[in-house]
PDB file of N, CA and C in Angstrom:
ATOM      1  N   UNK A   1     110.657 111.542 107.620  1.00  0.00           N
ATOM      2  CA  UNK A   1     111.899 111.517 106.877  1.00  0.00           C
ATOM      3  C   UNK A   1     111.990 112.781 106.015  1.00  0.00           C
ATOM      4  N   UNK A   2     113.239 113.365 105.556  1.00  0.00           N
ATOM      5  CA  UNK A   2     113.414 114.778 104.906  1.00  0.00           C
ATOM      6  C   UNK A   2     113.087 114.552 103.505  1.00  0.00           C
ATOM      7  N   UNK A   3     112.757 115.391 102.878  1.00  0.00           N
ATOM      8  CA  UNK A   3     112.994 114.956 101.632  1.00  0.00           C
ATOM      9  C   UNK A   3     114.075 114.486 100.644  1.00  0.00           C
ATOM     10  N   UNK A   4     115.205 115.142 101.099  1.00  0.00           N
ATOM     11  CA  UNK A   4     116.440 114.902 100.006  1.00  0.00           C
ATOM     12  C   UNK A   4     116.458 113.551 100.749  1.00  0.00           C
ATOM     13  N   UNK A   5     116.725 113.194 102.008  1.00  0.00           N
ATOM     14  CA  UNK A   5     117.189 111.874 102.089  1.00  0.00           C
ATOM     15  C   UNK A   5     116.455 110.147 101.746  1.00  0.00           C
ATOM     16  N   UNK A   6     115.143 110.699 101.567  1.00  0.00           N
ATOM     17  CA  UNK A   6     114.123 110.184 100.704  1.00  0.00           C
ATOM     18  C   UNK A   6     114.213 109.867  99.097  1.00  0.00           C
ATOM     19  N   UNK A   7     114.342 111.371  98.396  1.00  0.00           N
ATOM     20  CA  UNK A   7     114.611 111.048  97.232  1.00  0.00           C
ATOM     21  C   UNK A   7     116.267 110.356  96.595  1.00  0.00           C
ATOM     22  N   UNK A   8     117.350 110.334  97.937  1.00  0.00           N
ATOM     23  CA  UNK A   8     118.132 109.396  97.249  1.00  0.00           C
ATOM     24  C   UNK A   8     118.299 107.883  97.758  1.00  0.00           C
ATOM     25  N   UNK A   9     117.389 107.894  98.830  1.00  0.00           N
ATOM     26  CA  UNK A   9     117.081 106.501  99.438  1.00  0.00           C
ATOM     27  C   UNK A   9     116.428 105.713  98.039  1.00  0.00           C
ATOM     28  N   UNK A  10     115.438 106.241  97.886  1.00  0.00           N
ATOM     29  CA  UNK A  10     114.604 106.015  96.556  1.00  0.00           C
ATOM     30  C   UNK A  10     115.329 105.576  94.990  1.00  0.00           C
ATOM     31  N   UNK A  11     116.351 106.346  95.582  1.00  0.00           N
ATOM     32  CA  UNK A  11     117.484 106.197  93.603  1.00  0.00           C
ATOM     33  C   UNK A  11     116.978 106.803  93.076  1.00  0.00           C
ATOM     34  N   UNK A  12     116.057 108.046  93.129  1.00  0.00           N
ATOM     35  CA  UNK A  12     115.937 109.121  92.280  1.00  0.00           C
ATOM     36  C   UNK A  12     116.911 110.204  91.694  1.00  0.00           C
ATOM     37  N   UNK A  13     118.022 110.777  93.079  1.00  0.00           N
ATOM     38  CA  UNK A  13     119.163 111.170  92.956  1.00  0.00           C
ATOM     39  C   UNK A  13     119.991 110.531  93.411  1.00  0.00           C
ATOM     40  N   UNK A  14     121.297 110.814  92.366  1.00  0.00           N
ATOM     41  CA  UNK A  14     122.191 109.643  93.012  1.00  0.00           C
ATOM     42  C   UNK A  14     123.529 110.453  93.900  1.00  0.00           C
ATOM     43  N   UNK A  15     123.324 111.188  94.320  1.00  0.00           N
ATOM     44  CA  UNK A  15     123.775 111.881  96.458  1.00  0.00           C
ATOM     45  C   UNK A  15     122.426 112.204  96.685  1.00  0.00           C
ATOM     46  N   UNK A  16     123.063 112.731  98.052  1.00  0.00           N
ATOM     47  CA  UNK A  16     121.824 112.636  99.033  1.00  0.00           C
ATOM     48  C   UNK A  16     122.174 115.031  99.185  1.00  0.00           C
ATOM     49  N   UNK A  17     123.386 115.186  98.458  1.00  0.00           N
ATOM     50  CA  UNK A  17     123.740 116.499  98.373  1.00  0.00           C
ATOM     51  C   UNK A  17     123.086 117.073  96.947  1.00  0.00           C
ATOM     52  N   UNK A  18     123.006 116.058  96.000  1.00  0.00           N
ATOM     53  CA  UNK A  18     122.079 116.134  94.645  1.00  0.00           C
ATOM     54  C   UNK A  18     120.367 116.778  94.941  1.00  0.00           C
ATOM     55  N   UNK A  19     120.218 115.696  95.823  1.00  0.00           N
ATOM     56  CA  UNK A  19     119.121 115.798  96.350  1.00  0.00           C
ATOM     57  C   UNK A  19     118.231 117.131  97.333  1.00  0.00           C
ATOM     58  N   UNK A  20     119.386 117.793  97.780  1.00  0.00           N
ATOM     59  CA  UNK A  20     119.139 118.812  98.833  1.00  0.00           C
ATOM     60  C   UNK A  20     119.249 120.304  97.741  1.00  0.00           C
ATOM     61  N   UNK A  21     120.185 120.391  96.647  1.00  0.00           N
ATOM     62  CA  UNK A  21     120.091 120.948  96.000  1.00  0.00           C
ATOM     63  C   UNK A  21     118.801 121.461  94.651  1.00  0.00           C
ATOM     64  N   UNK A  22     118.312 119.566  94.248  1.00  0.00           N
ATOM     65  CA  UNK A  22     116.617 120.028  93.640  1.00  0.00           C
ATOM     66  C   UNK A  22     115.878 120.270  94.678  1.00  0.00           C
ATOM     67  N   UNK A  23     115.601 119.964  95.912  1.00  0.00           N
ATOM     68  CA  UNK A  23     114.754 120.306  96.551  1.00  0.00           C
ATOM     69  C   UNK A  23     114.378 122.163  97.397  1.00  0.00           C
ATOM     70  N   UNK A  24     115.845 122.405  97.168  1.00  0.00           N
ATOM     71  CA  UNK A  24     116.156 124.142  97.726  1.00  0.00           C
ATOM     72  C   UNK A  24     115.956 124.780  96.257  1.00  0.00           C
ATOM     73  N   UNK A  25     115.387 123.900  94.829  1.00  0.00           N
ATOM     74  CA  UNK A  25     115.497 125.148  94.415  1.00  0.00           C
ATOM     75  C   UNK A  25     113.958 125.476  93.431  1.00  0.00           C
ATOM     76  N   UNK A  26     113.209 124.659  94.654  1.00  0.00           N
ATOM     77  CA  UNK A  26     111.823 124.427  94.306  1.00  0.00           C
ATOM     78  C   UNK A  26     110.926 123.917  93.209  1.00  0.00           C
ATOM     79  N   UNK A  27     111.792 123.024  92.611  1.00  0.00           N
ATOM     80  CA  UNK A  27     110.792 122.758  91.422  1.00  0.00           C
ATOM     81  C   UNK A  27     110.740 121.496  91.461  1.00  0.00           C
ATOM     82  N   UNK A  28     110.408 120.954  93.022  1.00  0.00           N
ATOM     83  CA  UNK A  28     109.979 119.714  93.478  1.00  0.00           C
ATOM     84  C   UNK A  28     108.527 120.170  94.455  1.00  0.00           C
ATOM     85  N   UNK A  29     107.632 119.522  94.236  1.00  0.00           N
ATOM     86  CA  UNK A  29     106.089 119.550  94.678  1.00  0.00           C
ATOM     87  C   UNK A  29     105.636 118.105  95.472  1.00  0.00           C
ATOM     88  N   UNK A  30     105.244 118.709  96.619  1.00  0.00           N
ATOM     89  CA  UNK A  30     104.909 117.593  97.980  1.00  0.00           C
ATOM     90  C   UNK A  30     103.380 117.432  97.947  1.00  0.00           C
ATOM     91  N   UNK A  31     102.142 116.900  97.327  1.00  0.00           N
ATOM     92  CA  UNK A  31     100.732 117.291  97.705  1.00  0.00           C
ATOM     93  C   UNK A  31     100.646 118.698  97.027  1.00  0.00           C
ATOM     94  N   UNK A  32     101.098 118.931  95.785  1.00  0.00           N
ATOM     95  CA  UNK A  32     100.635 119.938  95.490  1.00  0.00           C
ATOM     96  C   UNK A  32     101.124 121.321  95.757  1.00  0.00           C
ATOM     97  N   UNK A  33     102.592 121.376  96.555  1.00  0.00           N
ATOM     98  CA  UNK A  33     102.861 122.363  97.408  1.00  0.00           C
ATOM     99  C   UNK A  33     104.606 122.452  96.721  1.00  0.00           C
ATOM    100  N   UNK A  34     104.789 123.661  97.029  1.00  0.00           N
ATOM    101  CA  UNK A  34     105.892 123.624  96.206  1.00  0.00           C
ATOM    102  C   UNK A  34     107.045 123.520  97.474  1.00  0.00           C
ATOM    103  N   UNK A  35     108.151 122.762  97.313  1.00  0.00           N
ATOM    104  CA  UNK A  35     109.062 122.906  98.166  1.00  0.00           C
ATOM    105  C   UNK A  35     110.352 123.462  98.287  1.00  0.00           C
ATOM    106  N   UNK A  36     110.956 124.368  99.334  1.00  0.00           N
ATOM    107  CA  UNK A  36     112.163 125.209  99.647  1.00  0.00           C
ATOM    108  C   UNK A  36     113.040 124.817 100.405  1.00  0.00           C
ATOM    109  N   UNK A  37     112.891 123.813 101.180  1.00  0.00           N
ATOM    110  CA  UNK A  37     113.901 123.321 102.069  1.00  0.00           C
ATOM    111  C   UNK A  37     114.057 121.742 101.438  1.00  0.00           C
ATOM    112  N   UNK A  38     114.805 121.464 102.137  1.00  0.00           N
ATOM    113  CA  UNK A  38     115.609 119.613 102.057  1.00  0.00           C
ATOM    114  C   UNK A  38     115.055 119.262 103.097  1.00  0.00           C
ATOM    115  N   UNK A  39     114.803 119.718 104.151  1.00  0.00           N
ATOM    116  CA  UNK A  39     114.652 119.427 105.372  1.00  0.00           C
ATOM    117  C   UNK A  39     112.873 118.772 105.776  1.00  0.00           C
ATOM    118  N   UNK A  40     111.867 119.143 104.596  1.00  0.00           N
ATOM    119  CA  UNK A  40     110.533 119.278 104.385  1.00  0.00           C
ATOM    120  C   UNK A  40     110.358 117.676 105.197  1.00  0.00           C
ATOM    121  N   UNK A  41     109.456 117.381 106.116  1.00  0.00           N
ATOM    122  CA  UNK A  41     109.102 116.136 105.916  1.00  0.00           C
ATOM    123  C   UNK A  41     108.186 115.739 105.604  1.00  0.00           C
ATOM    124  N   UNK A  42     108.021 114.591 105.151  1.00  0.00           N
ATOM    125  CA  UNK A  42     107.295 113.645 104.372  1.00  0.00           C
ATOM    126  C   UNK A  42     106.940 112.172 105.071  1.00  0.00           C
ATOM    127  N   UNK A  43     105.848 112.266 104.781  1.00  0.00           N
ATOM    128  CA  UNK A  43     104.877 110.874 105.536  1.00  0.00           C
ATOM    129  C   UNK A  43     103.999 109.848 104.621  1.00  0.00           C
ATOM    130  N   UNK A  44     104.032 109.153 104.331  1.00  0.00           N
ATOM    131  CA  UNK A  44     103.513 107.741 103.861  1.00  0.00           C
ATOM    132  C   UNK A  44     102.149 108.436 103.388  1.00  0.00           C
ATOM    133  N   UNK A  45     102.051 108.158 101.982  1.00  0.00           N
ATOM    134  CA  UNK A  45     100.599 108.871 101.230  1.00  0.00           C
ATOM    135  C   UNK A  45     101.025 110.309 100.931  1.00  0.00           C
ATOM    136  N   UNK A  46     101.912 110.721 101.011  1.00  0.00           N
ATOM    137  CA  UNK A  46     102.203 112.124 100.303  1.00  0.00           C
ATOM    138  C   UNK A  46     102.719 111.547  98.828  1.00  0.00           C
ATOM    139  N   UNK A  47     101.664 112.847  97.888  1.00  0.00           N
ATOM    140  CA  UNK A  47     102.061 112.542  96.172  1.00  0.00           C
ATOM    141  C   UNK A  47     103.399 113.366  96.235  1.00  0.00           C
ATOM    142  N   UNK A  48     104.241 113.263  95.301  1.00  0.00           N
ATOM    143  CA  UNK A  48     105.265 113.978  95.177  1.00  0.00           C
ATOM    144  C   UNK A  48     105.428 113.698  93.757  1.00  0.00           C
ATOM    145  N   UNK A  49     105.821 114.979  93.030  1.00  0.00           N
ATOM    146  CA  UNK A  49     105.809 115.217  91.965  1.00  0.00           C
ATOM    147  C   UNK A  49     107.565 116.619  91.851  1.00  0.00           C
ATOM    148  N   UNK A  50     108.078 115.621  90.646  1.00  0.00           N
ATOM    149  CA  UNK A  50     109.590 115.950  90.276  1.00  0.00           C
ATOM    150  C   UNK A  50     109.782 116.289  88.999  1.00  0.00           C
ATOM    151  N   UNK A  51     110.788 116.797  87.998  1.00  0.00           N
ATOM    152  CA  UNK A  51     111.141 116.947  87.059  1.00  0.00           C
ATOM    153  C   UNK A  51     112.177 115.674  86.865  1.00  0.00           C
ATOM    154  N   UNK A  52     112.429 114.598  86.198  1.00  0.00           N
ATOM    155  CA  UNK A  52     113.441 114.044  85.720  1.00  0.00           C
ATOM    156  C   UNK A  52     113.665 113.965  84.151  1.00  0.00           C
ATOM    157  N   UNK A  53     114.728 114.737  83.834  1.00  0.00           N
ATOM    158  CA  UNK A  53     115.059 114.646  82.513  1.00  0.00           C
ATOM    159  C   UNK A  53     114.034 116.109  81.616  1.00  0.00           C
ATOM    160  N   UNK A  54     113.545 115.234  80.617  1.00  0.00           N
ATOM    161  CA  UNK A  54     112.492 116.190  79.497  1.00  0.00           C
ATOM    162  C   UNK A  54     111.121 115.575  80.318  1.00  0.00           C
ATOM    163  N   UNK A  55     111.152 114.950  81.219  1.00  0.00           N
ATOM    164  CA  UNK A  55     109.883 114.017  81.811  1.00  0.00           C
ATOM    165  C   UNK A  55     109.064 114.743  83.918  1.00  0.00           C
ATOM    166  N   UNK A  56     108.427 114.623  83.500  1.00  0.00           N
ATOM    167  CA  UNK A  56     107.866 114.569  85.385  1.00  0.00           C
ATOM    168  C   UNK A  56     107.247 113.176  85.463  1.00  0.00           C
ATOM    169  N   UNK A  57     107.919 113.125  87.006  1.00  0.00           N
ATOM    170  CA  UNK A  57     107.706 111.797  87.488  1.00  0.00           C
ATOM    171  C   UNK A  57     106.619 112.218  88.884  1.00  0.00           C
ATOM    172  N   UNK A  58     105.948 111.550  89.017  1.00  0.00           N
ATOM    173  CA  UNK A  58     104.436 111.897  90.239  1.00  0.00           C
ATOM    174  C   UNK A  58     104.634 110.312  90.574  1.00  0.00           C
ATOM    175  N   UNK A  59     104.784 110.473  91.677  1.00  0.00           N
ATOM    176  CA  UNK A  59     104.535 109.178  93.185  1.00  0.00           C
ATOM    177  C   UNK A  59     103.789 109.188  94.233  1.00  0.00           C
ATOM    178  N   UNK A  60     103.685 108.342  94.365  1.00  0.00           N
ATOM    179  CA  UNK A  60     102.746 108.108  95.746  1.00  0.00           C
ATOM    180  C   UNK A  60     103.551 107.340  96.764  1.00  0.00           C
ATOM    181  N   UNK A  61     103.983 107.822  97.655  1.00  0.00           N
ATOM    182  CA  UNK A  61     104.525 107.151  98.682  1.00  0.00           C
ATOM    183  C   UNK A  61     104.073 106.110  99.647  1.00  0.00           C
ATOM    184  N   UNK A  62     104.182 104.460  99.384  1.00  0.00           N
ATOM    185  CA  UNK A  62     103.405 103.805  99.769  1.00  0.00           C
ATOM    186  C   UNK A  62     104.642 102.997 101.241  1.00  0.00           C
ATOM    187  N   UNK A  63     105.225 103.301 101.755  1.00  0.00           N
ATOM    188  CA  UNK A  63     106.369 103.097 102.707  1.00  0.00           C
ATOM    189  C   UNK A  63     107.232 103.405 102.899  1.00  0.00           C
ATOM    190  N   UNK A  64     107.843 103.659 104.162  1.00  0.00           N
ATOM    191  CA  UNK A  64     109.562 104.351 104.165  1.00  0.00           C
ATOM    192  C   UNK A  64     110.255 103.317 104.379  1.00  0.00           C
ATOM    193  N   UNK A  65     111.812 103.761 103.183  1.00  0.00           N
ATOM    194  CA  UNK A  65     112.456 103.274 103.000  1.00  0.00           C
ATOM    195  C   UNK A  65     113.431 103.310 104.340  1.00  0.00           C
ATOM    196  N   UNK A  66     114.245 102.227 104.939  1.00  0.00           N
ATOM    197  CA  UNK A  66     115.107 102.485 105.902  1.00  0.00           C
ATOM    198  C   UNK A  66     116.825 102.230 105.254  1.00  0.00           C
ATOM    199  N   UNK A  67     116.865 101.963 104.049  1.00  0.00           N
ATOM    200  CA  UNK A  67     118.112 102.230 103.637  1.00  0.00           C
ATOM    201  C   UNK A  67     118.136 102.697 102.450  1.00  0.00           C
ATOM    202  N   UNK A  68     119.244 102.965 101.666  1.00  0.00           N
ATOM    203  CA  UNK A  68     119.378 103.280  99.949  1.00  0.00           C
ATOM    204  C   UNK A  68     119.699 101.599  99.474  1.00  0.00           C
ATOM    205  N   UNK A  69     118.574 100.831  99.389  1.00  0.00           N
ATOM    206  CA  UNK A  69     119.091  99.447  98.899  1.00  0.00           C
ATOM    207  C   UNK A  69     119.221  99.395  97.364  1.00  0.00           C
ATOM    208  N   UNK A  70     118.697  98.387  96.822  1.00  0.00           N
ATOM    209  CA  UNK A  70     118.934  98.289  95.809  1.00  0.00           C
ATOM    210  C   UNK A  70     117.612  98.733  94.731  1.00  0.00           C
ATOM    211  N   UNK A  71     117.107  98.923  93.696  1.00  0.00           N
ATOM    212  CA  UNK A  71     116.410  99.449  93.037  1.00  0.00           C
ATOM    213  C   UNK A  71     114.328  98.548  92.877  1.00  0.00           C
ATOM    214  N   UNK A  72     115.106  97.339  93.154  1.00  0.00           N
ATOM    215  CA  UNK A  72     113.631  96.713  93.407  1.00  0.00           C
ATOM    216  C   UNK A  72     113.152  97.053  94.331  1.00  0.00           C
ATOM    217  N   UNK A  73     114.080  96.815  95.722  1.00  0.00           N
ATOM    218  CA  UNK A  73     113.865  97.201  97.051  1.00  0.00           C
ATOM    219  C   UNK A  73     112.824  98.714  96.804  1.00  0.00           C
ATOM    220  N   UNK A  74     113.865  99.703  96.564  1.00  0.00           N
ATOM    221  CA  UNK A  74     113.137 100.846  96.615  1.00  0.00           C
ATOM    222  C   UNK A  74     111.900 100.861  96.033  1.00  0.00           C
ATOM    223  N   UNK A  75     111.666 100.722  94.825  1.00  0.00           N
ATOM    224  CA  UNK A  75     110.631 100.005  93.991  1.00  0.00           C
ATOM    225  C   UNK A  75     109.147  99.740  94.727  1.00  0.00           C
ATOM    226  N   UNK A  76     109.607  99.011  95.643  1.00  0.00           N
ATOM    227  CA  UNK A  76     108.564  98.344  96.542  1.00  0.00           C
ATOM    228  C   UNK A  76     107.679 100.047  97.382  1.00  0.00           C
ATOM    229  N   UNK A  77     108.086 100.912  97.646  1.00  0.00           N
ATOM    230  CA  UNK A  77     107.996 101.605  98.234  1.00  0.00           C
ATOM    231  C   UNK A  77     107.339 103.049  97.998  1.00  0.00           C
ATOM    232  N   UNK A  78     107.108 103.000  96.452  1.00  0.00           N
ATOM    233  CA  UNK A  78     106.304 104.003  95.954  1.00  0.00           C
ATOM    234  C   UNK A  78     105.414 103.658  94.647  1.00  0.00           C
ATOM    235  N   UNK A  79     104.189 104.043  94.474  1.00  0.00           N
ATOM    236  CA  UNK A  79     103.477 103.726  93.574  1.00  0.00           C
ATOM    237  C   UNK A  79     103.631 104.811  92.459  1.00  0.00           C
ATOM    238  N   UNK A  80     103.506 104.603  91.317  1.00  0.00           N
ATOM    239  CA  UNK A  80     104.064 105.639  90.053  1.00  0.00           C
ATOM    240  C   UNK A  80     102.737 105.972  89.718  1.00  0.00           C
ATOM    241  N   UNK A  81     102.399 107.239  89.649  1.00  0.00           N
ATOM    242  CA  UNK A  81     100.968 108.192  89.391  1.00  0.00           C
ATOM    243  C   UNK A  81     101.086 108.252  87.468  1.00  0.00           C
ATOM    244  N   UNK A  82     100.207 108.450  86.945  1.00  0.00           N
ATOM    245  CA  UNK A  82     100.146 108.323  85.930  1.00  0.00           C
ATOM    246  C   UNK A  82      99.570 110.078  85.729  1.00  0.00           C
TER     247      UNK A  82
END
């Protein structure tokens, strides 16, 4: 799965055009790696680490999501790194 369409499956961004825009402008990190495209994919156990707000948020991707459901749903689907 790409990344932008991940991070708004997730409800991290709320478009999926939001999403393609933090991810092209690199100050989103896959495993440590910095990312340039939207297009990057991503597989089950990749950390991913974001800027939200004054805050960074670090996940662990513990399943793919197959829709943008609702917020528990997504919930279910990534573990929050401390």
């Amino acid at each position: 799965m790409r990344i932008d369409k991940l991070l708004f499956f997730l409800r991290f961004a709320k478009s999926r055009t939001l999403a393609q825009v933090w991810a092209e402008s690199g100050h989103i990190r896959v495993n440590s790696r910095r990312v340039e495209k939207a297009s990057l994919s991503i597989a089950i156990g990749d950390v991913i680490t974001l800027p939200k707000g004054d805050a960074v948020v670090t996940f662990k991707l513990m399943s793919m999501p197959v829709r943008r459901g609702p917020a528990c749903e997504a919930g279910l689907c990534y573990q929050l790194m401390d």
